[in-house]
C-alpha atoms as a PDB file:
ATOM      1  CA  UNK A   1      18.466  50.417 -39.056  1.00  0.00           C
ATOM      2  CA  UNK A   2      19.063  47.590 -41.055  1.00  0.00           C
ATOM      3  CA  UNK A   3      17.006  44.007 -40.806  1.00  0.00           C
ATOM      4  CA  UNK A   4      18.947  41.053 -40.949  1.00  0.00           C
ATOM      5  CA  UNK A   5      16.677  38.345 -42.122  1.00  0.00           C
ATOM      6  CA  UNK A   6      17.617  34.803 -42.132  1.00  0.00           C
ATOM      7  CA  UNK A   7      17.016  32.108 -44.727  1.00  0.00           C
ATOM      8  CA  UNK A   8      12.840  31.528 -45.210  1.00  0.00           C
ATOM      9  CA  UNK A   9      11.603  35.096 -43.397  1.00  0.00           C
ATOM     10  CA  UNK A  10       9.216  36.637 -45.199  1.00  0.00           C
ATOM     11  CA  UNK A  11       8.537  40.618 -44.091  1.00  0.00           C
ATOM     12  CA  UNK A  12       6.456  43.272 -45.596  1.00  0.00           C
ATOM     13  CA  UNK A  13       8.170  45.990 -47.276  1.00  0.00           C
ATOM     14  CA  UNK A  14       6.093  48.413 -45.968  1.00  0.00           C
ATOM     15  CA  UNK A  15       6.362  47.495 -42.615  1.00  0.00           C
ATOM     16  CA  UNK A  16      10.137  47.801 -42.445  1.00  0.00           C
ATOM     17  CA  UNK A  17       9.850  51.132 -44.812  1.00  0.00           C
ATOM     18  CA  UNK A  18       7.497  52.616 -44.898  1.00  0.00           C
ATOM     19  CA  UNK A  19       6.596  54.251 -48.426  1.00  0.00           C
ATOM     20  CA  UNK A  20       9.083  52.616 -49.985  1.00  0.00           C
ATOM     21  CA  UNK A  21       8.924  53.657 -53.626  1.00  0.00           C
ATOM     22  CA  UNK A  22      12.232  52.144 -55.405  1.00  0.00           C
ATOM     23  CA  UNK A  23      14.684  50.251 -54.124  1.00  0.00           C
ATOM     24  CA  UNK A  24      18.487  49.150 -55.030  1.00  0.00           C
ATOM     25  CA  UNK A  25      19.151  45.231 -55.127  1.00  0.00           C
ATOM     26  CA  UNK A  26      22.563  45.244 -54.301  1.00  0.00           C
ATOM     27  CA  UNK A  27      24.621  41.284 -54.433  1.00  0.00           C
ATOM     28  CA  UNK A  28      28.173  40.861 -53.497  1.00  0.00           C
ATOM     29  CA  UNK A  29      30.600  37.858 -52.842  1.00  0.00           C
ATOM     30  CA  UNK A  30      33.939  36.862 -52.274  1.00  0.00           C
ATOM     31  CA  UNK A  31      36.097  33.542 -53.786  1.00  0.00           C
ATOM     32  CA  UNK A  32      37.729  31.428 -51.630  1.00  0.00           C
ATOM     33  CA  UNK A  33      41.301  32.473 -52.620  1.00  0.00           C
ATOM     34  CA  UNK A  34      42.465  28.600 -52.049  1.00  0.00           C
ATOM     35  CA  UNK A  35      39.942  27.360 -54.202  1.00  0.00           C
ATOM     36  CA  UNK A  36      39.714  29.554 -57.760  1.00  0.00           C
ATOM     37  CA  UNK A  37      41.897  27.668 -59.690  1.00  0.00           C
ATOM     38  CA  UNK A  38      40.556  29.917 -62.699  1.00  0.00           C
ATOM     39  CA  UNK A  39      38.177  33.146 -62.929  1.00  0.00           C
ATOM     40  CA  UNK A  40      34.832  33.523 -61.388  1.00  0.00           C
ATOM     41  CA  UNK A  41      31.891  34.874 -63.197  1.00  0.00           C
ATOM     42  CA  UNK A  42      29.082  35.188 -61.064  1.00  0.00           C
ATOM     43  CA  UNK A  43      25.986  36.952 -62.749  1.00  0.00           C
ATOM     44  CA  UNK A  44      22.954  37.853 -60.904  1.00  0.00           C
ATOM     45  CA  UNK A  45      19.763  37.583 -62.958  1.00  0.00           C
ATOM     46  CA  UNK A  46      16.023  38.409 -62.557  1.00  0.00           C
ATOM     47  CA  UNK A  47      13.041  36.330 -62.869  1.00  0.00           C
ATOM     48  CA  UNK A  48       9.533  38.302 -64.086  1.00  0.00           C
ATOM     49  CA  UNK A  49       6.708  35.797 -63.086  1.00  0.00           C
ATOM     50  CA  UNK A  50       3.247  36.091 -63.598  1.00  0.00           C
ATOM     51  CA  UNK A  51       0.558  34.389 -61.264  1.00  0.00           C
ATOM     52  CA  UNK A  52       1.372  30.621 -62.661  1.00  0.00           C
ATOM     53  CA  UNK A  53       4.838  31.487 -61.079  1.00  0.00           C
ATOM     54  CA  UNK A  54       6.175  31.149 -65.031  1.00  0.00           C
ATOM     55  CA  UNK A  55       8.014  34.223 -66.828  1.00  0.00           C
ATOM     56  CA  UNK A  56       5.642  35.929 -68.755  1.00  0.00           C
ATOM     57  CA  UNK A  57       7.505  36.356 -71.955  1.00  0.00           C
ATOM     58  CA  UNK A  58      11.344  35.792 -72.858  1.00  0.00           C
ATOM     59  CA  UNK A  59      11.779  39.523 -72.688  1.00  0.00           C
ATOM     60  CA  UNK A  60      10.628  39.621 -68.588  1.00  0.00           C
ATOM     61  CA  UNK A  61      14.209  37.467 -67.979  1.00  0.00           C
ATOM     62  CA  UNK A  62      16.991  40.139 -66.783  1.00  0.00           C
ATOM     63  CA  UNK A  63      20.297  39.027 -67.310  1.00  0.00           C
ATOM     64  CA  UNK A  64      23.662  40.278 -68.857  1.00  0.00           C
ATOM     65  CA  UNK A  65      22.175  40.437 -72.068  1.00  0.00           C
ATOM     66  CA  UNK A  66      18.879  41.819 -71.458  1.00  0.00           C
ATOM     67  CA  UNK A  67      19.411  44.530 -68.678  1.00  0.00           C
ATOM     68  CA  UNK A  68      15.819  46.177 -68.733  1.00  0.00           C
ATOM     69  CA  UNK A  69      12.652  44.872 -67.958  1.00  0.00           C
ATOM     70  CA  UNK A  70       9.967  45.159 -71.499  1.00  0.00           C
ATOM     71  CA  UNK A  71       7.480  47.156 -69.931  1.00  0.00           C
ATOM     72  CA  UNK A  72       7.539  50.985 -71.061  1.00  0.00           C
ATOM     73  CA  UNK A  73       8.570  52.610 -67.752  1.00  0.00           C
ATOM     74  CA  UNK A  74      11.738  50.434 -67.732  1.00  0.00           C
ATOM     75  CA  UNK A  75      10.593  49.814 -64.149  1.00  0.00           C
ATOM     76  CA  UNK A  76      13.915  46.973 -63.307  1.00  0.00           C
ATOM     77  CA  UNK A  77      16.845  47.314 -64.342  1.00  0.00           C
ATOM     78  CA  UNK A  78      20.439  45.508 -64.221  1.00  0.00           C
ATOM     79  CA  UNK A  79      23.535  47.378 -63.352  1.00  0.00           C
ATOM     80  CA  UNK A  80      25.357  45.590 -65.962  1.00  0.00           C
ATOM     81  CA  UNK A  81      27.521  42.624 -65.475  1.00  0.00           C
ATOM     82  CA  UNK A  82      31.173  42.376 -62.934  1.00  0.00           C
ATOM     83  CA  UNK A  83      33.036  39.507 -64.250  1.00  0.00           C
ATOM     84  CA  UNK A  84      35.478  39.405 -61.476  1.00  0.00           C
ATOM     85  CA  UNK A  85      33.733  40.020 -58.487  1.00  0.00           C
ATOM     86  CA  UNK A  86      36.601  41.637 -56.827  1.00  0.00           C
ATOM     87  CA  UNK A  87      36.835  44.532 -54.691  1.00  0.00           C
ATOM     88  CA  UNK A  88      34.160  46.452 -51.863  1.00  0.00           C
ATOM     89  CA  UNK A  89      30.854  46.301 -52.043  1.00  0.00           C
ATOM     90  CA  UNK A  90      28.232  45.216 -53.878  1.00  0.00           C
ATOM     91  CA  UNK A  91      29.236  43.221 -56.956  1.00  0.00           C
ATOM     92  CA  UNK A  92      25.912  43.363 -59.145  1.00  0.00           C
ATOM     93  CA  UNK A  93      23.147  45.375 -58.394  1.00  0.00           C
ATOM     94  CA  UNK A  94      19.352  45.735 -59.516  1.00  0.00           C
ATOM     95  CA  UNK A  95      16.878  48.729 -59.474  1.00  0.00           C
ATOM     96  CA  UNK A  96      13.379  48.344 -58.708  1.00  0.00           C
ATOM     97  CA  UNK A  97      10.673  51.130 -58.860  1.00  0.00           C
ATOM     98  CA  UNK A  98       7.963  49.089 -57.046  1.00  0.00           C
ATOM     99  CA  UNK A  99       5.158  51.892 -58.406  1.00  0.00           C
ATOM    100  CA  UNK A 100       5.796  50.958 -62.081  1.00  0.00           C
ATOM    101  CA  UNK A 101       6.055  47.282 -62.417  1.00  0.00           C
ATOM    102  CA  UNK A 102       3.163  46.068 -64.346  1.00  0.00           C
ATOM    103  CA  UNK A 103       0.367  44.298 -62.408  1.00  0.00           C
ATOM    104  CA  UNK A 104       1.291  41.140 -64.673  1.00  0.00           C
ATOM    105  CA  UNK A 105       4.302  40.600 -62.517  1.00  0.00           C
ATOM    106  CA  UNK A 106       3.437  38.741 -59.063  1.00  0.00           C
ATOM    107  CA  UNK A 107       7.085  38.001 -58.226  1.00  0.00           C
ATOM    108  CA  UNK A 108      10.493  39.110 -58.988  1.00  0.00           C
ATOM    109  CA  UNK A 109      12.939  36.533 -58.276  1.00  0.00           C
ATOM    110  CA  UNK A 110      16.934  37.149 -57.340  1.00  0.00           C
ATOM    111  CA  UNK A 111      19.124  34.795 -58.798  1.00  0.00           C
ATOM    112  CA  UNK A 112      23.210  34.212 -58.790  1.00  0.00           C
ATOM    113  CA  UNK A 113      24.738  31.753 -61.309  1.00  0.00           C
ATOM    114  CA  UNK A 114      28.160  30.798 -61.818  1.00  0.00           C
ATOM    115  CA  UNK A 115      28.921  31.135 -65.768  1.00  0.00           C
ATOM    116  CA  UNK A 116      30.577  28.500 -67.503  1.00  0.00           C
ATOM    117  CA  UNK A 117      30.795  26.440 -63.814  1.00  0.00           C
ATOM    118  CA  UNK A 118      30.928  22.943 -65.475  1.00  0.00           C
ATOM    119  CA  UNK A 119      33.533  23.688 -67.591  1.00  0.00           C
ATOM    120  CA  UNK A 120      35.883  25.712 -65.183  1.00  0.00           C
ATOM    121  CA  UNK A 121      35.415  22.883 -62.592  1.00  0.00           C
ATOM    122  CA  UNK A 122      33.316  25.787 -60.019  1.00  0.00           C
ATOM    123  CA  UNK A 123      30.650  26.103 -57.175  1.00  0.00           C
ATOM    124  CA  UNK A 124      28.900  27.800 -54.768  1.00  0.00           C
ATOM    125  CA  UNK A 125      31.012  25.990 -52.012  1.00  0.00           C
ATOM    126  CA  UNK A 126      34.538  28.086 -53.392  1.00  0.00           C
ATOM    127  CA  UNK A 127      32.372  31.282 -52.523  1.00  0.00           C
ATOM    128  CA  UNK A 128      31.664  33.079 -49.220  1.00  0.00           C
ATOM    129  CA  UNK A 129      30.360  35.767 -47.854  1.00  0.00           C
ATOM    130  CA  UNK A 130      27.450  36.078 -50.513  1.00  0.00           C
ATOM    131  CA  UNK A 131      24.732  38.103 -49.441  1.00  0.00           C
ATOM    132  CA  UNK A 132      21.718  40.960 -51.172  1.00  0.00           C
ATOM    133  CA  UNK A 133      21.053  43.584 -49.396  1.00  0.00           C
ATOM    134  CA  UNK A 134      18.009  46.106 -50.219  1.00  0.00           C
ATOM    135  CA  UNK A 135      18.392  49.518 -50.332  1.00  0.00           C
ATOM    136  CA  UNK A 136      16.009  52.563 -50.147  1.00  0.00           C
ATOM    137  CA  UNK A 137      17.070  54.418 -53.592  1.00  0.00           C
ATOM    138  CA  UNK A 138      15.392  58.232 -51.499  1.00  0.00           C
ATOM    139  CA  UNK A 139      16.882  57.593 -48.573  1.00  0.00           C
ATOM    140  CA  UNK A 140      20.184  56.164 -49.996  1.00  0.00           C
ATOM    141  CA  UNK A 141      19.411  53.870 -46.057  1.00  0.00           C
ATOM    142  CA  UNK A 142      19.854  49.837 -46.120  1.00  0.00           C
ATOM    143  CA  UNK A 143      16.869  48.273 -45.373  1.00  0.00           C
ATOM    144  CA  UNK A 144      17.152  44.883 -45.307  1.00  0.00           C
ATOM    145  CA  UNK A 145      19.994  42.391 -46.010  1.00  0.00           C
ATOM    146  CA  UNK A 146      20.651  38.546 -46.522  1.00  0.00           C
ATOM    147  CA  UNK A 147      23.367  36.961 -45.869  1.00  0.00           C
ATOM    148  CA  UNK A 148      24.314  33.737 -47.111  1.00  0.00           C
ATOM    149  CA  UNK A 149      25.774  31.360 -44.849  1.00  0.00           C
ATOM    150  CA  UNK A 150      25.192  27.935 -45.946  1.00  0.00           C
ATOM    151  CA  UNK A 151      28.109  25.550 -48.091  1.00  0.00           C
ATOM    152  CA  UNK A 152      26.539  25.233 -51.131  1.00  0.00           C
ATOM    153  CA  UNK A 153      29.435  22.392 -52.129  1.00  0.00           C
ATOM    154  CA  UNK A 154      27.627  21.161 -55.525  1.00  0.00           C
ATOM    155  CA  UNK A 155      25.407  23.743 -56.920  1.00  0.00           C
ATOM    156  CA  UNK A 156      25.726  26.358 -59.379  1.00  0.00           C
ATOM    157  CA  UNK A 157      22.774  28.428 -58.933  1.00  0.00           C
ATOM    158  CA  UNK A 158      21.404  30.295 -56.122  1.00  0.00           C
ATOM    159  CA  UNK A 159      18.054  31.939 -55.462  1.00  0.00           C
ATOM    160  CA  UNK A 160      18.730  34.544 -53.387  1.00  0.00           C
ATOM    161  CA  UNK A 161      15.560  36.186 -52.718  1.00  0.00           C
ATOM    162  CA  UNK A 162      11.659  36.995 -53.998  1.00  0.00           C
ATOM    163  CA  UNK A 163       9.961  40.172 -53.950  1.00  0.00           C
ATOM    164  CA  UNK A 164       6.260  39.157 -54.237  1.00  0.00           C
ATOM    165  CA  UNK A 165       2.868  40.929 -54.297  1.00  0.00           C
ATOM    166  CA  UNK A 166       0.313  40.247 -51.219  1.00  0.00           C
ATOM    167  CA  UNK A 167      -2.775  41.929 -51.638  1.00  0.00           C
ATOM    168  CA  UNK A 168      -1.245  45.482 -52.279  1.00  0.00           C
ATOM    169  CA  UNK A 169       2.041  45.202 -51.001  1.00  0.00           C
ATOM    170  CA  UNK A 170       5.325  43.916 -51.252  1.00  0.00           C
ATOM    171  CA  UNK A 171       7.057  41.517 -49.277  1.00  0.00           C
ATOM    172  CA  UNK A 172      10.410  39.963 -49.662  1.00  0.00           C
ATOM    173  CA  UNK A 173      11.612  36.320 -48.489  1.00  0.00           C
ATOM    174  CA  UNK A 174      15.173  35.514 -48.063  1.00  0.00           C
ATOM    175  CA  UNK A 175      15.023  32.227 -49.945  1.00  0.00           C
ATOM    176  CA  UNK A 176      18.854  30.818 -49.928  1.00  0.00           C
ATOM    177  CA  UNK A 177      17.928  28.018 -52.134  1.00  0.00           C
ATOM    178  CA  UNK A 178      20.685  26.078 -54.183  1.00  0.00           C
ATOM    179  CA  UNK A 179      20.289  24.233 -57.753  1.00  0.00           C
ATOM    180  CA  UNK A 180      22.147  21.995 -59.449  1.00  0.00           C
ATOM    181  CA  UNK A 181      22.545  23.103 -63.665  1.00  0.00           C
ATOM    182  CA  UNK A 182      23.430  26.625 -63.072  1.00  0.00           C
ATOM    183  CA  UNK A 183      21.312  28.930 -65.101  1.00  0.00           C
ATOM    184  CA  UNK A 184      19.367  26.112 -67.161  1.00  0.00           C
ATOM    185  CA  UNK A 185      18.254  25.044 -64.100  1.00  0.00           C
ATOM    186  CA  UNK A 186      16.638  28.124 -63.103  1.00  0.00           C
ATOM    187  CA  UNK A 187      15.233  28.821 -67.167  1.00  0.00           C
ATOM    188  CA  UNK A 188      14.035  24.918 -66.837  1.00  0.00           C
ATOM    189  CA  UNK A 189      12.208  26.087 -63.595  1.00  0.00           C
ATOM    190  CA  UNK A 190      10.652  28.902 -64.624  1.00  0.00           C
ATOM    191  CA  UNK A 191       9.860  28.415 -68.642  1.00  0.00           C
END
């Protein structure tokens, strides 16, 4: 059964599955058809943070470029990038084997941008329906899912959600958080 959480809830992983070893970051979204005026290119992207809440290297950001996280197990990893967006489903998606990410990393953050936004004229606020859902990769079962529901008129780049370490386990918060800047914002942020 699936947990709907709503923007700021915090829940244990292991609570809500039990022995949760990996699990499937799926994002999706839709474009206001009225609104598109030219292509969307949303990109979801991964923050690696260390205990100062600051990436720990440029190698621990995951984005379109950099699909895999540094550390030798390969332990998250970016399905690549959709530029359109279009169709079922999930649009992006991220794997996560909890048991192999380096103690170094105290947070993995979610993130959606809008690439090129400025230029093309774009925002959150001509897209709906945005949501990340998490996924037990054993059980193939949905576990927990966000969805979006605020306008975000002005900004360019969302925080969708944080996986974080407490004591030894992992919890998740639905964050919903908008920025201003699209992805510099969120490098500025975190750097």
């Amino acid at each position: 059964m699936t947990i709907n959480l709503q923007k700021g809830e915090r829940i244990s992983l292991e609570k809500v599955a039990p022995g949760l070893v990996a699990g499937f970051l799926g994002l999706g979204w839709d474009v206001n058809p009225t609104d598109t005026g030219g292509d969307f290119d949303l990109d979801a992207s991964v923050f690696l943070l260390g205990a100062n809440e600051k990436l720990i290297s440029d190698k621990h950001f995951i984005y379109y470029n950099n699909l895999i996280s540094p550390d030798a197990d390969q332990s998250i990893k970016l399905l690549g990038d959709n530029r359109t967006g279009e169709g079922e489903g999930d649009d992006e998606g991220v794997i996560i084997d909890l048991r192999k990410v380096p103690a170094d990393v105290q947070k993995i953050v979610i993130t959606v941008t809008i690439h090129e936004a400025d230029k093309r004229g774009q925002n959150f606020g001509q897209v709906k329906n945005a949501y990340v859902r998490l996924v037990n990769v054993q059980t193939k079962e949905e576990v927990l899912r966000y969805d979006l529901e605020e306008d975000f008129s002005i900004e360019t780049a969302l925080i969708m959600a944080e996986l974080y370490r407490k004591d030894s386990d992992w919890r998740i918060n639905a964050v919903g958080a908008g920025y201003q800047g699209g992805l510099e914002a969120l490098l500025n942020r975190y750097q």
